[in-house]
Protein backbone atom coordinates (compact mmCIF):
# COMPACT_ATOMS: atom_id res chain seq x y z
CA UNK A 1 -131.73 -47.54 48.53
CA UNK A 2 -135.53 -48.01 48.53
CA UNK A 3 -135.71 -51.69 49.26
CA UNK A 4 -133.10 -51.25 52.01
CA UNK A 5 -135.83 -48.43 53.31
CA UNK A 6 -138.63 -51.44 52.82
CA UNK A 7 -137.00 -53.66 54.73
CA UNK A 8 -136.38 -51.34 57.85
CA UNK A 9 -139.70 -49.39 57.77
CA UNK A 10 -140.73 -52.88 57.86
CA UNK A 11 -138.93 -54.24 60.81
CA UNK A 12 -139.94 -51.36 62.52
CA UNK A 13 -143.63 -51.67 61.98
CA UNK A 14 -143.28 -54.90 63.28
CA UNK A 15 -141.85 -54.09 66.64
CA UNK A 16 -144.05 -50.76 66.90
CA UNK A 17 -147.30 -53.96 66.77
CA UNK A 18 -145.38 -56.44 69.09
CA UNK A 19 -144.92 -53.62 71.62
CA UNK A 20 -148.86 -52.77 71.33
CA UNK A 21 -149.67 -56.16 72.05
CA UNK A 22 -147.37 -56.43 74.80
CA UNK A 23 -149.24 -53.09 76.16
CA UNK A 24 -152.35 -55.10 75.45
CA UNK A 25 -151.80 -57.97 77.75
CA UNK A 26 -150.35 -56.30 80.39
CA UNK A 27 -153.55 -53.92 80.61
CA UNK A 28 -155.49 -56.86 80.90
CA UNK A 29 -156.06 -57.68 84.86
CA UNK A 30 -157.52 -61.03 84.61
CA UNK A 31 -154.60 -63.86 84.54
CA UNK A 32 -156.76 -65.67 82.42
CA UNK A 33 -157.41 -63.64 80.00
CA UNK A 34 -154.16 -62.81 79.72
CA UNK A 35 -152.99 -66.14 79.32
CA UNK A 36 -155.72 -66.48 76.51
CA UNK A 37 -154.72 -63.68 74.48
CA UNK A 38 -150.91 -64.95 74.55
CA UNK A 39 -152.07 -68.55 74.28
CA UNK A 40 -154.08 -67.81 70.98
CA UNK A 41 -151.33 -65.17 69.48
CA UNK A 42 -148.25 -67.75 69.78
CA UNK A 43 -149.51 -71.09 71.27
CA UNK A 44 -145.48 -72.35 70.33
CA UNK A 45 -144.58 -70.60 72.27
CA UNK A 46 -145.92 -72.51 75.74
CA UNK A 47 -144.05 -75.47 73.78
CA UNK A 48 -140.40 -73.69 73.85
CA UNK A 49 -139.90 -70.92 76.55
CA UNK A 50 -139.90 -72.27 80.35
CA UNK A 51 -143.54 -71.46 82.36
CA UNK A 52 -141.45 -69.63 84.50
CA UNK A 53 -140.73 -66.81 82.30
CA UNK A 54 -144.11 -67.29 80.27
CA UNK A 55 -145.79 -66.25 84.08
CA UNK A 56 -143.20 -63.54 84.75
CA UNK A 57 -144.34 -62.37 81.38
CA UNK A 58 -148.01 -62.43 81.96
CA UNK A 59 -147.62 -61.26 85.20
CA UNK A 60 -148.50 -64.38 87.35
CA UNK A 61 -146.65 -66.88 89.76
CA UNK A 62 -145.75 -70.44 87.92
CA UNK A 63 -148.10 -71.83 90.08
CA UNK A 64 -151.19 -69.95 88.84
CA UNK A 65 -150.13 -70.39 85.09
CA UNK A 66 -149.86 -74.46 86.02
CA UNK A 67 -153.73 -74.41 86.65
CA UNK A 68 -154.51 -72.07 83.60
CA UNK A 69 -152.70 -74.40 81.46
CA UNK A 70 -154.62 -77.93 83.08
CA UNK A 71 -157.91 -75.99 82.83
């Protein structure tokens, strides 16, 4: 039915927008502004989700996302 529709055209608008920003940061080459963007779009999410996979994600070692964060 139509709100079933709603609901998935929805959804998928929603992933179409994560993947752009995903595309987004990646096409960024500075670390830091990298980390920035991500920092400012979901700042829980530095709380819950180990640095190690934040800095695979944004393309860094641990150790370089370490200095972004104490800076």
């Amino acid at each position: 039915d139509e709100e079933h529709m709603k609901f998935w055209m929805n959804a998928l608008e929603d992933l179409v927008l994560q993947q752009l920003e995903r595309e987004k940061d990646l096409l960024i080459n500075a670390p830091g502004e990298r980390f920035e963007r991500v920092l400012k779009r979901s700042p829980k999410l530095f709380q819950e989700v180990p640095n190690k996979y934040i800095a695979n994600y944004l393309r860094m070692s641990p150790e370089t996302l370490s200095r972004l964060k104490k800076s």
